[in-house]
C-alpha atoms as a PDB file:
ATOM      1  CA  UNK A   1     -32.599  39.377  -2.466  1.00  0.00           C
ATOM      2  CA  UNK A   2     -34.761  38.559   0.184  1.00  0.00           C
ATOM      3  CA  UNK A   3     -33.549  37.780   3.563  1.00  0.00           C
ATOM      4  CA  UNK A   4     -34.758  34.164   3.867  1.00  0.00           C
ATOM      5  CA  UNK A   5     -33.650  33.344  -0.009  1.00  0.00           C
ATOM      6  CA  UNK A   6     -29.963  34.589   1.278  1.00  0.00           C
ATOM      7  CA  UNK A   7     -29.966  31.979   4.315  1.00  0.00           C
ATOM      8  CA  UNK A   8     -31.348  29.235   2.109  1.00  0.00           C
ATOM      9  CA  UNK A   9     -28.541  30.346  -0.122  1.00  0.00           C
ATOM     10  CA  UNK A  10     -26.084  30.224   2.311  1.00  0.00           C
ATOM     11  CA  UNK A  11     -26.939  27.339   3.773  1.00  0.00           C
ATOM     12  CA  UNK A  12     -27.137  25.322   0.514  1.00  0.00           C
ATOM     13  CA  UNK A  13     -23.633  26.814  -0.195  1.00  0.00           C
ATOM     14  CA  UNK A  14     -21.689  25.109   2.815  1.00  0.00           C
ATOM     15  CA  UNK A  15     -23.615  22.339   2.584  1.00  0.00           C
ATOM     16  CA  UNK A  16     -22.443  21.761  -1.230  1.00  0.00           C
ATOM     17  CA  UNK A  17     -18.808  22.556   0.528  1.00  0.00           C
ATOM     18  CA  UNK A  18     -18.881  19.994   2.926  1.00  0.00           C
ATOM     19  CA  UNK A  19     -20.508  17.275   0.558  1.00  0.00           C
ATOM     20  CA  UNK A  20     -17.841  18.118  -1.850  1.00  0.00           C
ATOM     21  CA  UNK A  21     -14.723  17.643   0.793  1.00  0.00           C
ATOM     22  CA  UNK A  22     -16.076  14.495   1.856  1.00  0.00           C
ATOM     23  CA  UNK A  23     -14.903  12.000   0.115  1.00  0.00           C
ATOM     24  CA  UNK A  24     -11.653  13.444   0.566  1.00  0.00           C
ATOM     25  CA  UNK A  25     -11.543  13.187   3.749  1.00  0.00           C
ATOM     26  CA  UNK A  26     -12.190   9.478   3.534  1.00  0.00           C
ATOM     27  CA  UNK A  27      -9.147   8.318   1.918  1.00  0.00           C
ATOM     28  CA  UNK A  28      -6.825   6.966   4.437  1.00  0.00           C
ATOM     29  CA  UNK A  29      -3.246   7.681   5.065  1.00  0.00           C
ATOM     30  CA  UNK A  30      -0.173   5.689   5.411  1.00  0.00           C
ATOM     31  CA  UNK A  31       0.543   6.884   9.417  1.00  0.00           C
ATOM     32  CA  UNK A  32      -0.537   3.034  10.484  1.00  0.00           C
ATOM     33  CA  UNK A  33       2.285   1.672   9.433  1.00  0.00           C
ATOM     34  CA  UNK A  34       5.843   1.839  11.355  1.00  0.00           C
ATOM     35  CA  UNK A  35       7.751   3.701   8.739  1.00  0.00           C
ATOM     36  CA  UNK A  36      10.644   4.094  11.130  1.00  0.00           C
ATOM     37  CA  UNK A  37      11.366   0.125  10.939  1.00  0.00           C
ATOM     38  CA  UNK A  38      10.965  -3.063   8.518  1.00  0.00           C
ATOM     39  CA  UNK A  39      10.389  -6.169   9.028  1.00  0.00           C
ATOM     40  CA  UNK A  40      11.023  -9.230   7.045  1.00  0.00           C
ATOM     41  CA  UNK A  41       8.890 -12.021   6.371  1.00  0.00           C
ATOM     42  CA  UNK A  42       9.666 -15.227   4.593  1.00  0.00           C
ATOM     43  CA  UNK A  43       6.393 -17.163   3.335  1.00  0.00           C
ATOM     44  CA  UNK A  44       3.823 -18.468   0.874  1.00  0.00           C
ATOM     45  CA  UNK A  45       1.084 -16.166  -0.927  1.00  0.00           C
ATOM     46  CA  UNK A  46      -1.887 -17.490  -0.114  1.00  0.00           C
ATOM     47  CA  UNK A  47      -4.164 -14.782  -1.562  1.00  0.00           C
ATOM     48  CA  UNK A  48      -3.688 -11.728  -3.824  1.00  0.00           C
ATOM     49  CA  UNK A  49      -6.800  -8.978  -3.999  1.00  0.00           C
ATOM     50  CA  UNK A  50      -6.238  -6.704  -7.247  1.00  0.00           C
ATOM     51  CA  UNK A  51      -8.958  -4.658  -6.729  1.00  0.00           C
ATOM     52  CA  UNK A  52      -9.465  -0.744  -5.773  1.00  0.00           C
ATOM     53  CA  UNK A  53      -9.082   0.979  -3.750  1.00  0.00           C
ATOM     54  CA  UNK A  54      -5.865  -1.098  -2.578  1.00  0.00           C
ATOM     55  CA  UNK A  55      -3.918  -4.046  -3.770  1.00  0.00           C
ATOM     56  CA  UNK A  56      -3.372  -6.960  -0.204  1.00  0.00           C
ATOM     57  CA  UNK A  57      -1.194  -9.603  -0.761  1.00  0.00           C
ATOM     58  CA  UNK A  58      -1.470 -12.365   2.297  1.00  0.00           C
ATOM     59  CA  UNK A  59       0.988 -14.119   2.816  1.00  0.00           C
ATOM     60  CA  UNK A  60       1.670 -17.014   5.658  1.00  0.00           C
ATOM     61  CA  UNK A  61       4.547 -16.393   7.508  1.00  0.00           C
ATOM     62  CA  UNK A  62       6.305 -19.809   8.447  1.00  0.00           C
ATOM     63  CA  UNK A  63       9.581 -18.840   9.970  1.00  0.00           C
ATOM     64  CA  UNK A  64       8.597 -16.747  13.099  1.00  0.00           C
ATOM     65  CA  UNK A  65      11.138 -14.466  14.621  1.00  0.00           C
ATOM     66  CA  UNK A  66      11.376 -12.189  16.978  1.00  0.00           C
ATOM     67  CA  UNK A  67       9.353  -9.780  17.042  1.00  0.00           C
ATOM     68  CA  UNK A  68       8.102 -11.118  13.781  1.00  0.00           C
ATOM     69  CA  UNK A  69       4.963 -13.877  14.859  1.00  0.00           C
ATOM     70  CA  UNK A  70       4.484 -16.893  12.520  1.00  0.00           C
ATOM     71  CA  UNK A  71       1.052 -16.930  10.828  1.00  0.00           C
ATOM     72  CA  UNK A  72      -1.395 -15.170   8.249  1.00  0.00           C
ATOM     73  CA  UNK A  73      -0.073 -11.137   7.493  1.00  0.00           C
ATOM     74  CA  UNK A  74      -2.028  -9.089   5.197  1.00  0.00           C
ATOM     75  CA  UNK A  75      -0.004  -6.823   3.802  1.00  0.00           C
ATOM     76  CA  UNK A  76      -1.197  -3.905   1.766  1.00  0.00           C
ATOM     77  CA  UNK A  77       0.311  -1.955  -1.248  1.00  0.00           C
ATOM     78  CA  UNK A  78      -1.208   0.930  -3.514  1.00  0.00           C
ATOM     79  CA  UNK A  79      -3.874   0.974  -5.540  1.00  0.00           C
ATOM     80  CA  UNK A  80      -4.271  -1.458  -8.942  1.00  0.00           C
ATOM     81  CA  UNK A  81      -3.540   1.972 -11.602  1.00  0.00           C
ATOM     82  CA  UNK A  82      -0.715   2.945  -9.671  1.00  0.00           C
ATOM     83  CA  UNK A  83       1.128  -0.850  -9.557  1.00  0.00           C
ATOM     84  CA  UNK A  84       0.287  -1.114 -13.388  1.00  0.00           C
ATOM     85  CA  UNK A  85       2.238   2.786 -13.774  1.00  0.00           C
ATOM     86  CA  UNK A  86       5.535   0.949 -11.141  1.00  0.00           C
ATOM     87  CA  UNK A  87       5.306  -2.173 -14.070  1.00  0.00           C
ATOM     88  CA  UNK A  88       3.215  -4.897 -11.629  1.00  0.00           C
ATOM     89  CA  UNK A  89       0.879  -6.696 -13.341  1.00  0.00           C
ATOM     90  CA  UNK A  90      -2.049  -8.862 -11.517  1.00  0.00           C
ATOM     91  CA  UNK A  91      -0.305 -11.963 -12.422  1.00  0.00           C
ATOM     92  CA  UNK A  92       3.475 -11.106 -11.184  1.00  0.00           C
ATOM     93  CA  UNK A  93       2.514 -12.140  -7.791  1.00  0.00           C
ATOM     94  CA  UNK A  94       0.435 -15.624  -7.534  1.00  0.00           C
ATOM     95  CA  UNK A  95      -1.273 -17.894  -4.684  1.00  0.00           C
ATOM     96  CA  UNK A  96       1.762 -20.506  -3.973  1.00  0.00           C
ATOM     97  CA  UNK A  97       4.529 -18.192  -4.810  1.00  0.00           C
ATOM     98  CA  UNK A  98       7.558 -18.394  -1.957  1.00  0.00           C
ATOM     99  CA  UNK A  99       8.099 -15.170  -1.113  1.00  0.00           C
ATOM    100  CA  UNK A 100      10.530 -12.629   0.836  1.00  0.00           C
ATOM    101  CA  UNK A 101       8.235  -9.292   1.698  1.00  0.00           C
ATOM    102  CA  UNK A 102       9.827  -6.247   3.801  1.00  0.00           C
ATOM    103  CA  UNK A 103       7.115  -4.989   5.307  1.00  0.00           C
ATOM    104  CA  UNK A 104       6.475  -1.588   7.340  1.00  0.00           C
ATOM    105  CA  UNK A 105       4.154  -3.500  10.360  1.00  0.00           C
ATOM    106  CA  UNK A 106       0.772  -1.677  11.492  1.00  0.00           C
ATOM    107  CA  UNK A 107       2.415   0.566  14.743  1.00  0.00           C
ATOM    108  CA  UNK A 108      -0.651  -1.564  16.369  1.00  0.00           C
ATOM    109  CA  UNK A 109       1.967  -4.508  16.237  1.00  0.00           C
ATOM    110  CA  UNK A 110      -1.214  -7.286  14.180  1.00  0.00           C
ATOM    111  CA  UNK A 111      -0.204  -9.160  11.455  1.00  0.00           C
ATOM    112  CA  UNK A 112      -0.289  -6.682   8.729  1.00  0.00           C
ATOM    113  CA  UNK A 113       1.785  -3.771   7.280  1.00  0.00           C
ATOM    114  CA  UNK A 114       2.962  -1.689   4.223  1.00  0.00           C
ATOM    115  CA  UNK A 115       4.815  -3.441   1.131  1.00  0.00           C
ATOM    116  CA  UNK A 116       8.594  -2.110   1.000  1.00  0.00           C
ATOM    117  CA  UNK A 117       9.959  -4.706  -1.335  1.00  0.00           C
ATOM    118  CA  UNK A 118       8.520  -8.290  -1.890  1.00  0.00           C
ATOM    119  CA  UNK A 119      11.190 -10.898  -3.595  1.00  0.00           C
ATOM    120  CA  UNK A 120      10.067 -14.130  -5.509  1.00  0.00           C
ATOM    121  CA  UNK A 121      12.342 -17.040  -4.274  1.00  0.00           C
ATOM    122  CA  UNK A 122      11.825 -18.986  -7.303  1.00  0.00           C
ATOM    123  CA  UNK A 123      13.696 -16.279  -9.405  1.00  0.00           C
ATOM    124  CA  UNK A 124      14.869 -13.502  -7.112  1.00  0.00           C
ATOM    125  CA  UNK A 125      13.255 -10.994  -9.339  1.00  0.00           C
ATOM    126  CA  UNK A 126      11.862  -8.191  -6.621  1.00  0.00           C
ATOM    127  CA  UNK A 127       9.470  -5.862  -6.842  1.00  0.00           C
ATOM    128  CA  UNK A 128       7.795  -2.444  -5.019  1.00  0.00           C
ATOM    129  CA  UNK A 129       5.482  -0.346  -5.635  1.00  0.00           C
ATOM    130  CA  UNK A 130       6.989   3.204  -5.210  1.00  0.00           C
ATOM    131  CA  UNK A 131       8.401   4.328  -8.260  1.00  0.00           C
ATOM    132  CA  UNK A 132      11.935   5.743  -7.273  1.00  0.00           C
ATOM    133  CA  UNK A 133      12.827   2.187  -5.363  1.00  0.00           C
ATOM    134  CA  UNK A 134      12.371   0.971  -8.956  1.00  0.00           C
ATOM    135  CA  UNK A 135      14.641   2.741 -10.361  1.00  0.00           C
ATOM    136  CA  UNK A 136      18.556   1.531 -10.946  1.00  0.00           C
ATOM    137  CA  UNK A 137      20.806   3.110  -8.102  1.00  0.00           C
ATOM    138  CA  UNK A 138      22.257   6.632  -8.661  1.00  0.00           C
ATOM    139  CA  UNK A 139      20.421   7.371 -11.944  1.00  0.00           C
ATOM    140  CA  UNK A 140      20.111  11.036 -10.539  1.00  0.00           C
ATOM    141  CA  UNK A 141      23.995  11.021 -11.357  1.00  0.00           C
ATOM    142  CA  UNK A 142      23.456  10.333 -14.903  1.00  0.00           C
ATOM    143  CA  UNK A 143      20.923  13.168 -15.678  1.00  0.00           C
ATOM    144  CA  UNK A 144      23.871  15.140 -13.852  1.00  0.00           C
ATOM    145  CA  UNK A 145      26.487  14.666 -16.344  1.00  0.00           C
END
């Protein structure tokens, strides 16, 4: 192989690497939100987005506490696939609904944050989107047995 046909080579090579980790490197992670602390907030849904590559949820906060401002959150969960896979459907959540949302707050203290758990006041049926908070209480005890 010629010498110049091995650097074009090359070079094509690590360019095709670097392409290829791109859009990994896109994807976000979760270190925004406070993890270490949850907040609770008590409010209509004024707006649900069901679309890739994240599921928001706003919701108007009307009973401000401390450390907890009154006003429009938007609150973010997982993508669409992975709520359908926890049992959500688009329509389990809907513009109107009173709501109770534990939320993990962007660390930049704005009005938005992580879903935890988010509770429908008309029939105190709650819901999250990671799959082990789903689950019953101390089912690893049954599969222990």
């Amino acid at each position: 192989m010629k010498p110049l046909s091995k650097k074009v080579l090359t070079s094509a090579a690590f360019i095709g690497l670097v392409a290829g980790a791109y859009p990994v490197s896109a994807h976000h992670s979760t270190t925004m939100f406070d993890r270490d602390n949850v907040i609770v907030l008590d409010g209509v849904v004024k707006e649900l987005h069901w679309t890739n590559p994240h599921v928001a949820i706003f919701i108007e906060n009307a009973a401000a506490k401390p450390g907890v401002p009154e006003g429009l959150w938007v609150i973010e969960l997982t993508s669409p696939g992975n709520l359908v896979r926890s049992g959500w459907t688009r329509s389990i959540i809907k513009p109107g609904d009173k709501v109770t949302a534990e939320v993990h707050q962007l660390r930049d203290g704005t009005k938005g944050g992580g879903l935890r758990k988010i509770t429908l006041a008309a029939t105190g049926q709650s819901y999250t989107y990671n799959i082990r908070d789903s689950e019953r209480p101390n089912l690893e005890e049954d599969y222990k047995k």
